[in-house]
Protein backbone atom coordinates (compact mmCIF):
# COMPACT_ATOMS: atom_id res chain seq x y z
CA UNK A 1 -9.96 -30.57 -10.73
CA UNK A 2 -6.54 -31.64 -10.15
CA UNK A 3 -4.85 -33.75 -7.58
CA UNK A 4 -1.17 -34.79 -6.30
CA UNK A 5 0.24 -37.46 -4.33
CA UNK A 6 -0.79 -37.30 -0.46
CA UNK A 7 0.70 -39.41 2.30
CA UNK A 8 0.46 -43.22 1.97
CA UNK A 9 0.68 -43.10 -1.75
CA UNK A 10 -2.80 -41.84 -1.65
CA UNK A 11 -3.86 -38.64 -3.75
CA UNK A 12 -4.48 -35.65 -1.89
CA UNK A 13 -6.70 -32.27 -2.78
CA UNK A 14 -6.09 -28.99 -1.14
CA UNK A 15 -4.17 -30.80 1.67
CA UNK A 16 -6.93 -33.96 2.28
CA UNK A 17 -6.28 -37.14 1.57
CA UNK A 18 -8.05 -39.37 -0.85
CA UNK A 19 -9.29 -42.95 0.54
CA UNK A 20 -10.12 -44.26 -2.96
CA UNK A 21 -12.77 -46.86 -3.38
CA UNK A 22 -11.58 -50.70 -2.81
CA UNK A 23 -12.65 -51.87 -6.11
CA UNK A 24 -10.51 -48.92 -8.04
CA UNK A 25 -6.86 -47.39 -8.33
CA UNK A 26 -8.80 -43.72 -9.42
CA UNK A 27 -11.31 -41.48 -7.92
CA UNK A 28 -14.19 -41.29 -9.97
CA UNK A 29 -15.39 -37.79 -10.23
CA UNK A 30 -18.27 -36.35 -10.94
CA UNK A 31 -18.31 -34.59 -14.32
CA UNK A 32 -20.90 -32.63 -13.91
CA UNK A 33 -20.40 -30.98 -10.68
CA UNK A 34 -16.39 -31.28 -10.72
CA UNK A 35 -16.51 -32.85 -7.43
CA UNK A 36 -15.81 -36.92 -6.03
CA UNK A 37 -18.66 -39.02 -6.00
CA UNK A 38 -19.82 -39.37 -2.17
CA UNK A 39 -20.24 -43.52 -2.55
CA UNK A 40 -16.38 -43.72 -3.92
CA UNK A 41 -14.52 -41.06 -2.73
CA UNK A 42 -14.22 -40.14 1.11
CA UNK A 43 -12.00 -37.07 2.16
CA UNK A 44 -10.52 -36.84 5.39
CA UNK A 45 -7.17 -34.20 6.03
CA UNK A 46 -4.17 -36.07 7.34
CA UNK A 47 -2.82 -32.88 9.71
CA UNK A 48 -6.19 -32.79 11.98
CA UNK A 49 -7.06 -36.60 13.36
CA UNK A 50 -10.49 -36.62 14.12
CA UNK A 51 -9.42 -36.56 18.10
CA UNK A 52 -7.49 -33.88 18.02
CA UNK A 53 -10.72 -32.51 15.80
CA UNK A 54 -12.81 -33.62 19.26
CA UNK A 55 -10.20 -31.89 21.49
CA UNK A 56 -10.42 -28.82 19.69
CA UNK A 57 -14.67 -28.43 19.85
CA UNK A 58 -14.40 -28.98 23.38
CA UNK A 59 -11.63 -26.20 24.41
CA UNK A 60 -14.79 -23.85 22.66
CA UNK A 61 -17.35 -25.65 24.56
CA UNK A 62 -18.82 -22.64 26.83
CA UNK A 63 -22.18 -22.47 28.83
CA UNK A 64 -22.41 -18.81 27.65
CA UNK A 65 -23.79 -20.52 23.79
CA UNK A 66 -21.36 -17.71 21.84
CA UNK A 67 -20.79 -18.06 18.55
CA UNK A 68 -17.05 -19.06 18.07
CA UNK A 69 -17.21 -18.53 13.98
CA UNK A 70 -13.58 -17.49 12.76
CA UNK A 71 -15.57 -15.18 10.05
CA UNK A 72 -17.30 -12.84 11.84
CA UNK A 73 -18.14 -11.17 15.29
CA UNK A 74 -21.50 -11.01 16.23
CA UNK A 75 -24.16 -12.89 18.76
CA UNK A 76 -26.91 -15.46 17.88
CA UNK A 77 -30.26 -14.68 17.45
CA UNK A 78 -33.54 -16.61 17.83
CA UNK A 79 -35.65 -14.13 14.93
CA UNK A 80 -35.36 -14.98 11.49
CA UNK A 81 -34.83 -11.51 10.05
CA UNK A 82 -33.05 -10.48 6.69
CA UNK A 83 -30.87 -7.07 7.24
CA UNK A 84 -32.65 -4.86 4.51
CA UNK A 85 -30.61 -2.46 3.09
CA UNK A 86 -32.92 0.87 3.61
CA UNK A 87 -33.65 0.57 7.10
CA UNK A 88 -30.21 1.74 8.43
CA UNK A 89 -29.96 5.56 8.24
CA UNK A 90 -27.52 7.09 5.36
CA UNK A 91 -23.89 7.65 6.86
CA UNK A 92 -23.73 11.72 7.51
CA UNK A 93 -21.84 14.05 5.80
CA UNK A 94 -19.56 15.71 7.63
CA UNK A 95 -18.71 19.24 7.16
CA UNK A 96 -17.05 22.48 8.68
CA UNK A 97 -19.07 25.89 6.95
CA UNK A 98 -22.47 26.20 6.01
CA UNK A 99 -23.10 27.69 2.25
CA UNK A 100 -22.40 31.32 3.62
CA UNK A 101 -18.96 30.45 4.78
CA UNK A 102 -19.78 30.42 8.49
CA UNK A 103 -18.35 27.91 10.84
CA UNK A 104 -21.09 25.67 12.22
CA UNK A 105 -18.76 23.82 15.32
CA UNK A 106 -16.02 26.07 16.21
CA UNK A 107 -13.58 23.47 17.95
CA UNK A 108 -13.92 21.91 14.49
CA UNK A 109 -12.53 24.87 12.57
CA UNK A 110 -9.20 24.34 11.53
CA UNK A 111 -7.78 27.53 12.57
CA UNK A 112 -5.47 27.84 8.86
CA UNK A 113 -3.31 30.66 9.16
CA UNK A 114 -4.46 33.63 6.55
CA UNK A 115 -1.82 33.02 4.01
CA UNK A 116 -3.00 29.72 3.57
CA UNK A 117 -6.39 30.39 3.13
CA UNK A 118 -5.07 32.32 0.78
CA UNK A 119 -3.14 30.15 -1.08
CA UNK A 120 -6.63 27.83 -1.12
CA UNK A 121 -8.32 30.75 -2.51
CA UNK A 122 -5.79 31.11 -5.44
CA UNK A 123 -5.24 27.82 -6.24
CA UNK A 124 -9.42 27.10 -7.32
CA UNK A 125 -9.73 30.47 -8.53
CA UNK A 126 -6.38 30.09 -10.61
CA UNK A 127 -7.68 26.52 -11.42
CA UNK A 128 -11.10 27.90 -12.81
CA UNK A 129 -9.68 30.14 -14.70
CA UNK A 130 -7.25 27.47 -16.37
CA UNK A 131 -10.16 25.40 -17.47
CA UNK A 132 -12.20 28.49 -19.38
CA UNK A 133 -8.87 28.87 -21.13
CA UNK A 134 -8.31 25.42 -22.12
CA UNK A 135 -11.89 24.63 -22.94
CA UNK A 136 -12.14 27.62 -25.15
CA UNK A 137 -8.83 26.23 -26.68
CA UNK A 138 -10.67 22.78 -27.37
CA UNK A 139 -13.71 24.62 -29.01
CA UNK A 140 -11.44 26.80 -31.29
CA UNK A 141 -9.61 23.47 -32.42
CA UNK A 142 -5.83 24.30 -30.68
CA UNK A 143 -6.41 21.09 -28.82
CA UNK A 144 -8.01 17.76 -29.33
CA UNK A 145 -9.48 17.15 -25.98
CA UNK A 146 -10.25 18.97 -22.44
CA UNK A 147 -11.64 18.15 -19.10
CA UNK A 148 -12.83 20.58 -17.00
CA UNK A 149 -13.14 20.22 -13.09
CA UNK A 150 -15.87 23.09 -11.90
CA UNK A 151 -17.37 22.70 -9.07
CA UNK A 152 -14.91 20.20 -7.81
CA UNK A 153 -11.88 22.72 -6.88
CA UNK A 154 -12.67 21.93 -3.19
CA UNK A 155 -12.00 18.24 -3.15
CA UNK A 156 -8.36 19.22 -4.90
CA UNK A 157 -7.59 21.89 -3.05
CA UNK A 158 -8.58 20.34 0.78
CA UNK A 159 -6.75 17.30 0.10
CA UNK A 160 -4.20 18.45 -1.14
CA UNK A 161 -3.14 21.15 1.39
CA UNK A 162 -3.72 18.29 4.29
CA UNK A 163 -0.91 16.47 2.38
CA UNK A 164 2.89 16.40 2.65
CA UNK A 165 4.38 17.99 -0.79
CA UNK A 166 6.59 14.27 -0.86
CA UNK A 167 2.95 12.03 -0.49
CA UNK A 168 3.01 10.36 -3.52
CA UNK A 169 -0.68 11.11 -5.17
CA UNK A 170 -1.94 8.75 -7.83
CA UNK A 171 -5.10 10.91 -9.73
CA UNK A 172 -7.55 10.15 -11.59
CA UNK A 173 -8.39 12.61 -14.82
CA UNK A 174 -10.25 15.56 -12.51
CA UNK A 175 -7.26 16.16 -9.93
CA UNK A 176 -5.56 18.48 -11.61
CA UNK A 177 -5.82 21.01 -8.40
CA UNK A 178 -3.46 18.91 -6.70
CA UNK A 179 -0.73 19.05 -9.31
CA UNK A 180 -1.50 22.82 -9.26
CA UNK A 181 -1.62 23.69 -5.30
CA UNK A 182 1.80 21.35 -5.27
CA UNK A 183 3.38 24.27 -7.79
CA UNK A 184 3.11 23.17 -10.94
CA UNK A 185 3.63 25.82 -13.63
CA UNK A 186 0.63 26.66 -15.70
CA UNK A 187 3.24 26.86 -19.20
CA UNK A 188 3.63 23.04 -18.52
CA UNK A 189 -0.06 22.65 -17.86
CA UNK A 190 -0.40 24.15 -21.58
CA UNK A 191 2.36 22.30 -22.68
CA UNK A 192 0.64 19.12 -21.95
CA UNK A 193 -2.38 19.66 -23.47
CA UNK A 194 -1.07 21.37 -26.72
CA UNK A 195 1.84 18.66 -26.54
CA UNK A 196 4.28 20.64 -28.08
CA UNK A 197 7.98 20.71 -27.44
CA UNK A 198 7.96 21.97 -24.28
CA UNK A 199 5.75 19.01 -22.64
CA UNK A 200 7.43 16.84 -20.91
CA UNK A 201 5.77 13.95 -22.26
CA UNK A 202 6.89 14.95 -26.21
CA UNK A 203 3.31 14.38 -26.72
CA UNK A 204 2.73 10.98 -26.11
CA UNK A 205 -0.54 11.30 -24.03
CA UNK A 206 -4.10 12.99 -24.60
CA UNK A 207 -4.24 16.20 -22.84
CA UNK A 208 -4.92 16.39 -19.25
CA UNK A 209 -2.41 12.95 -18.44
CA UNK A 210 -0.43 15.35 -16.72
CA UNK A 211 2.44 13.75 -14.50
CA UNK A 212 5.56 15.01 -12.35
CA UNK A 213 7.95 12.99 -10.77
CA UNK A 214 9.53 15.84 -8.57
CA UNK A 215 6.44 16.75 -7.04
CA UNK A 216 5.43 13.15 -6.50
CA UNK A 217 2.32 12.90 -8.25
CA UNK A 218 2.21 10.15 -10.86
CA UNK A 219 1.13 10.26 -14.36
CA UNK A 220 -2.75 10.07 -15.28
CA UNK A 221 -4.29 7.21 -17.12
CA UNK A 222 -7.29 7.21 -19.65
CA UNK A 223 -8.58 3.48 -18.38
CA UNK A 224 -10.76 4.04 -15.39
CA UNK A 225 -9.90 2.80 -11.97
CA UNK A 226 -6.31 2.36 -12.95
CA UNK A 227 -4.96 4.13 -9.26
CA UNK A 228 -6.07 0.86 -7.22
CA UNK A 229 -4.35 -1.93 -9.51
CA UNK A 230 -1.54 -0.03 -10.25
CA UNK A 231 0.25 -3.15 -12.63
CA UNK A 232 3.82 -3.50 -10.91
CA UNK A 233 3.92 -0.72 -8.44
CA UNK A 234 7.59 -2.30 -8.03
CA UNK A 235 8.94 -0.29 -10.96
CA UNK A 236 6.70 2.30 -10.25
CA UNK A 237 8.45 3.29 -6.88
CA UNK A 238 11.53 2.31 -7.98
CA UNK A 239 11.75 4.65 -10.84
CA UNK A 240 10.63 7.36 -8.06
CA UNK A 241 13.16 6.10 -5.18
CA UNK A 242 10.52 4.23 -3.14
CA UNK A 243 11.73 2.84 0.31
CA UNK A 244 10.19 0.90 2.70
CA UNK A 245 6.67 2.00 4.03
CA UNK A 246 5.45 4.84 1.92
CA UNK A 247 1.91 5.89 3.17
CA UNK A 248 -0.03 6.49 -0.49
CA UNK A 249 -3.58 8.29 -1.24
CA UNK A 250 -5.71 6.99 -4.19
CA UNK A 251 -8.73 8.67 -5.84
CA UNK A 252 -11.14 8.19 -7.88
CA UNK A 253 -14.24 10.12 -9.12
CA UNK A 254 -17.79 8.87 -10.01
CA UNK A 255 -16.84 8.54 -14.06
CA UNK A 256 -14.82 5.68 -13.34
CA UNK A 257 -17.08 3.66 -11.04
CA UNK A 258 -19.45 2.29 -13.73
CA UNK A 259 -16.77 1.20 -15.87
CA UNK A 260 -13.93 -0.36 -13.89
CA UNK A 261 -16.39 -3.90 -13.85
CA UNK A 262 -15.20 -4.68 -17.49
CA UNK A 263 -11.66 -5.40 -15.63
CA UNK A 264 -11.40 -8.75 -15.45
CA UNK A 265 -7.92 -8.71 -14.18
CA UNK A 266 -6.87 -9.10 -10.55
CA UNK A 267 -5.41 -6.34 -8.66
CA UNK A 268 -1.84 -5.99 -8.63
CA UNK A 269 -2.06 -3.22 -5.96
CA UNK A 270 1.05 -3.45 -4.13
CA UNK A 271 2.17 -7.25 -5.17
CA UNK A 272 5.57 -7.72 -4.60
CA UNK A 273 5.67 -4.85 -2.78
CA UNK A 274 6.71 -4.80 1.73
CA UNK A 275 4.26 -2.87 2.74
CA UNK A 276 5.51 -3.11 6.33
CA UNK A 277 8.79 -1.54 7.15
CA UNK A 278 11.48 -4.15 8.32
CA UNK A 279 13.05 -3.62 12.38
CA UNK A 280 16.09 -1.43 11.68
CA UNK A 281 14.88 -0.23 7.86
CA UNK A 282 14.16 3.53 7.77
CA UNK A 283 10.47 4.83 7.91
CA UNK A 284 9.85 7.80 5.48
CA UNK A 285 6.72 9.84 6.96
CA UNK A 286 5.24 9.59 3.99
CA UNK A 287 1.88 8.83 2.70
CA UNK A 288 0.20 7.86 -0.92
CA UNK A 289 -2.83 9.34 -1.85
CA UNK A 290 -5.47 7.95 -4.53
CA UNK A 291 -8.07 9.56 -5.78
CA UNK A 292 -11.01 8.45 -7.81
CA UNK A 293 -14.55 8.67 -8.60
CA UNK A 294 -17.96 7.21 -7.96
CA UNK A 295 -18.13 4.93 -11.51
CA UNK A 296 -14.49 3.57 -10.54
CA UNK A 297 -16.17 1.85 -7.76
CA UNK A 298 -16.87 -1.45 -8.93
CA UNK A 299 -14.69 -4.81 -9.23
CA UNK A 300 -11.51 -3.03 -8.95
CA UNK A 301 -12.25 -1.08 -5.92
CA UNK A 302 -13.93 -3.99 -4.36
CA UNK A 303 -10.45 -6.44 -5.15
CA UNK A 304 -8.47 -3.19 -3.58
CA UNK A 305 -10.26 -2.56 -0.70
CA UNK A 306 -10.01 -6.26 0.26
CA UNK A 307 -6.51 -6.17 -0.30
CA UNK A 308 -5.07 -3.20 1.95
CA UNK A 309 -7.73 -3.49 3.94
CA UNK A 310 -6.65 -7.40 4.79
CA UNK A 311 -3.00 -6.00 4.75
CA UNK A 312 -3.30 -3.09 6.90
CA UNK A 313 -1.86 -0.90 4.24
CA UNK A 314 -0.81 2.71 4.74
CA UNK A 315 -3.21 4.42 1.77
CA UNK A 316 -6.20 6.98 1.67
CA UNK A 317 -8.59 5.92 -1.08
CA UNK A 318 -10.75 9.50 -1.92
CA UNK A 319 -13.48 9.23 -3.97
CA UNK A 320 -14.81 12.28 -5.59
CA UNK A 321 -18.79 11.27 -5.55
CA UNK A 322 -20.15 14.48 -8.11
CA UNK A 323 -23.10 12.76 -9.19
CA UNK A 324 -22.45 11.24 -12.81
CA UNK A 325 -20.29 9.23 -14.25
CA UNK A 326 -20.49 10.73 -18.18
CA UNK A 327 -24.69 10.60 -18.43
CA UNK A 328 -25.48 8.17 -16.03
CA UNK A 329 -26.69 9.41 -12.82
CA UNK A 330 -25.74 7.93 -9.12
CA UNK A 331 -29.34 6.85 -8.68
CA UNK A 332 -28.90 4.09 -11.74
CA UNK A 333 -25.22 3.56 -10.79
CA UNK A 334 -25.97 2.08 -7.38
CA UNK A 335 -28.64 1.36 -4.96
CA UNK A 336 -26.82 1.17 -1.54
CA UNK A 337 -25.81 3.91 0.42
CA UNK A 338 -22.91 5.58 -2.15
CA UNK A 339 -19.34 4.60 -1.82
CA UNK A 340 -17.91 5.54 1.98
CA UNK A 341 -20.83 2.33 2.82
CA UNK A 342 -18.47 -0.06 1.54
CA UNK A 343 -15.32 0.70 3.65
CA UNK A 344 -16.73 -0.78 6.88
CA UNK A 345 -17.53 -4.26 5.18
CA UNK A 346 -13.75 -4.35 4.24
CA UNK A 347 -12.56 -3.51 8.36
CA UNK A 348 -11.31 0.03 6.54
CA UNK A 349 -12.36 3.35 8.69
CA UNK A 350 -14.33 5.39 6.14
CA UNK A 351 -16.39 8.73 6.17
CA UNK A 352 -18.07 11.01 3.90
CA UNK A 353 -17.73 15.03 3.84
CA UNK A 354 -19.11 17.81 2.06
CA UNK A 355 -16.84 17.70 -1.04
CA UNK A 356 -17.62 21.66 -1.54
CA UNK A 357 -16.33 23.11 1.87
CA UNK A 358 -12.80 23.13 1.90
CA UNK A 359 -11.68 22.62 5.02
CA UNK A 360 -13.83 19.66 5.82
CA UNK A 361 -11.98 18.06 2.91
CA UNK A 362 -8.68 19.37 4.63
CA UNK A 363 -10.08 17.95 7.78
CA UNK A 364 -10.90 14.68 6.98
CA UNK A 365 -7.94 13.93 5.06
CA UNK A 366 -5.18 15.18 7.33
CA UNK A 367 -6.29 13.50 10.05
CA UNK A 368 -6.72 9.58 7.77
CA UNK A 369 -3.02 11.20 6.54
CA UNK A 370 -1.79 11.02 10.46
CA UNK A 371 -4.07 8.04 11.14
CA UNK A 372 -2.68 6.29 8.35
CA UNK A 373 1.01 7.04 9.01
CA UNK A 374 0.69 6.45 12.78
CA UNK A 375 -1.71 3.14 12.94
CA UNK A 376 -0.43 1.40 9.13
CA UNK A 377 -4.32 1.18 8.20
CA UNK A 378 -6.18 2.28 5.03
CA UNK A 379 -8.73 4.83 4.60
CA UNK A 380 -11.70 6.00 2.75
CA UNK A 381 -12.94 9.45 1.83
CA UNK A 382 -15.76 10.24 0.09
CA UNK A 383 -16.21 13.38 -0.78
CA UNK A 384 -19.57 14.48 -2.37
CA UNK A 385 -19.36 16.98 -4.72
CA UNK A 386 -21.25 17.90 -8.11
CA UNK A 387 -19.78 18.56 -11.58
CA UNK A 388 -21.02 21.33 -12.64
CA UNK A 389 -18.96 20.81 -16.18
CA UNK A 390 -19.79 18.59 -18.99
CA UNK A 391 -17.73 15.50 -18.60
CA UNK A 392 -15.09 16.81 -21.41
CA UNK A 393 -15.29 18.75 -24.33
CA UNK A 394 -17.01 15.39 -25.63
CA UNK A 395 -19.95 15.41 -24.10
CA UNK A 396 -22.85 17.57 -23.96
CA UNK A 397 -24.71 17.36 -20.15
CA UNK A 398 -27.80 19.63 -21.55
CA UNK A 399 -28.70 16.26 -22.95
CA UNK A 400 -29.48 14.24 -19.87
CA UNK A 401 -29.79 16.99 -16.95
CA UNK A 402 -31.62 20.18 -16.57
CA UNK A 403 -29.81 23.90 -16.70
CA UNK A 404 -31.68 24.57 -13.88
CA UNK A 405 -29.85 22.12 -11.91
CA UNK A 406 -26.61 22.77 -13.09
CA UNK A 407 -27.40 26.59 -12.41
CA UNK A 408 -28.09 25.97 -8.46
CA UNK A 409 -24.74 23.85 -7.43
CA UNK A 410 -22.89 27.02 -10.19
CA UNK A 411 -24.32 29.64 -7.72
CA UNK A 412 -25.89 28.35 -4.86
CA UNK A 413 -23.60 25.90 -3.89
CA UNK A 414 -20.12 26.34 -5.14
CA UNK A 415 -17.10 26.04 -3.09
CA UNK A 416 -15.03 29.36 -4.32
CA UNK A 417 -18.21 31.07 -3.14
CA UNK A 418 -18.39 29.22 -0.09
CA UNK A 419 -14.72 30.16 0.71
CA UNK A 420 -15.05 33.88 -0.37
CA UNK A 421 -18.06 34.00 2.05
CA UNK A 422 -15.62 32.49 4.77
CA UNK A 423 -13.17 35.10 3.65
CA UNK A 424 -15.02 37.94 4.04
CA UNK A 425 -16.88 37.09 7.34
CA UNK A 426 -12.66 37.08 8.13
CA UNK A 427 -11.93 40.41 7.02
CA UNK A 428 -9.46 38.45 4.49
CA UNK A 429 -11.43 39.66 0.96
CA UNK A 430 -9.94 43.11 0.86
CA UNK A 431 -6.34 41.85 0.92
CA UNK A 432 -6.78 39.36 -1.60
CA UNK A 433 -8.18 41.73 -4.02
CA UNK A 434 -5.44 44.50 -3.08
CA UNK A 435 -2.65 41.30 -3.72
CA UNK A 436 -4.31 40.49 -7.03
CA UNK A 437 -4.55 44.09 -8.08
CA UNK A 438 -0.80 44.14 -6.99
């Protein structure tokens, strides 16, 4: 432990003032603890006398007894109870259809105008279809590597469509329904992953790091967890023409929770970066988005949350939460109650929907999107899901979880099914069918 001069000559420590021992010019510390020895070394802080120390108590002297702690709200109590962690109820999921595509709550239906139902519709269907393609490509060697996202086209597709087309999205590897409902082209989709000449990236990155600066969405990383500690956002938004107060959405997905505690470095979320627009600056009405998943949830998140949560800062943090990250299972991943849990403890607003009904996806996130923009505050979304894939054209899920299971979420609970049911009930199938046909 270090020290520097304080007032009087004395040495000072984090702002106190050393009164060193009579009989020495030092303080002697304590080697083995790192800390002065109590008979030699007395600490007392030169900017709070002990009067005005006195004064101070008694302006919080009240007959009431309240606690008057700077580091929490809360009242005394005379039982000594621990707070165990499986006595308070699991925090609901909240959701819009039931499995047959009917609304359960009417006044919580989001009234979408056909055509963009529609659009949902094509978008996961279109995405679906995209992965059979591309995963067949990977088994017939015309690609090295493929990740699939079934069963996870609702989380994409809700959250995106509750967006602004200039919210700047950082993904994780399973997003790549938002790049799709936002318009991008399914010969640069190919391009990527074949990296060939017509990829915008020349190649440089493993297939599926897809990226696109016009519609706002930046560029995929392998490492897990990389959305929240973004290293110098600074550049980032410059090289995008960042202003002043962008609103921002991060996600994440189970597979990255697990891993992100091997990063030992601090978050640079944001560092350097005003996160509060100056009087007379302009405000873009914008918001970032960040998605992620369950396994990304570890030091990273933690460091993040504390962060933007302390700051107040604009962002949407969505966690896809589809029940493995690679082979390892939630229930060996984590033994509180999942992700949207930890949001509170950081002062950020938090909630958790039914990842596989589209428009409670579309729901939640439009109204953290308006929240967000409106109040400066971050928010968490966690959206539970199931991936109904293997974890990439890597891995082989018959090895650590049954085909029955995988067969129920494929067609029991999927959330193109769900949606179709919705659609029909609407009178909306025929017309889709007569516009594909057409």
């Amino acid at each position: 432990m270090g020290y520097s001069k304080g007032v009087m000559g004395s040495p000072s420590v984090c702002g106190y003032q050393l009164l060193l021992n009579s009989r020495t010019t030092a303080p002697i510390w304590n080697r083995r603890r790192g800390v002065p020895r109590s008979s030699l070394v007395v600490l007392s802080s030169p900017s709070s006398p002990r009067q005005g120390s006195l004064r101070q108590q008694e302006e919080f002297t009240s007959l009431e007894e309240k606690p008057q702690f700077p580091g929490a709200s809360a009242e005394f109590v005379e039982k000594l109870e621990f707070i165990q962690p499986n006595v308070i109820s699991g925090i609901p999921i909240y959701r819009v259809m039931d499995r047959q595509g009917q609304i359960i709550n009417p006044s919580e239906d989001p009234q979408l105008p056909k055509e963009q139902v529609l659009k949902f519709y094509r978008s996961m269907t279109l995405l679906n279809t995209m992965d059979r393609i591309l995963y067949e490509s990977q088994r017939q060697g015309r690609i090295s590597f493929y990740m699939t996202n079934y069963g996870e086209e609702g989380t994409h597709i809700g959250s995106a469509g509750a967006l602004d087309d200039t919210d700047l999205v950082f993904g994780q590897y399973r997003e790549a329904g938002v790049l799709m409902h936002r318009g991008y082209p399914l010969d640069l989709f190919m391009a990527q992953c074949y990296g060939n000449a017509s990829d915008p990236g020349k190649g440089r990155q493993m297939p599926v790091h897809y990226g696109c600066k016009d519609l706002h969405f930046v560029t995929i990383s392998s490492p897990l967890a990389t959305q929240i500690p973004q290293e110098k956002p600074r550049n980032i938004f410059s090289s995008i023409q960042m202003i002043n107060a962008w609103r921002f959405v991060v996600t994440w997905s189970m597979e990255e929770l697990c891993f992100s505690a091997a990063n030992n470095k601090p978050p640079k979320t944001l560092r350097g970066f005003r996160l509060r627009h100056q009087e007379g600056e302009h405000q873009p009405d914008r918001d970032l988005l960040a998605w992620e998943g369950e396994p990304a949830a570890g030091r990273t998140l933690h460091a993040g949350l504390q962060l933007l949560g302390h700051r107040k800062c604009p962002i949407i943090f969505f966690c896809r939460n589809n029940g493995y990250a690679i082979s390892t299972p939630t229930s060996e991943q984590y033994r509180g109650d999942g992700i949207a849990a930890r949001g509170p403890g950081y002062g950020i607003h938090s909630i958790r929907v039914d990842g596989n009904d589209v428009f409670a996806v579309y729901n939640a996130t439009k109204e953290a999107r308006r929240r967000a923009v409106a109040e400066n505050q971050p928010f968490l979304i966690e959206a539970m899901t199931y991936r109904i894939g293997h974890h990439s054209t890597s891995d082989d899920s018959s090895a650590y979880r049954s085909v029955d299971e995988v067969n129920y979420w494929d067609k029991q609970d999927h959330p193109i099914s769900r949606l179709r049911h919705y659609m029909v009930g609407r009178g909306w199938w025929m017309m889709w069918l007569k516009r594909k046909s057409g």
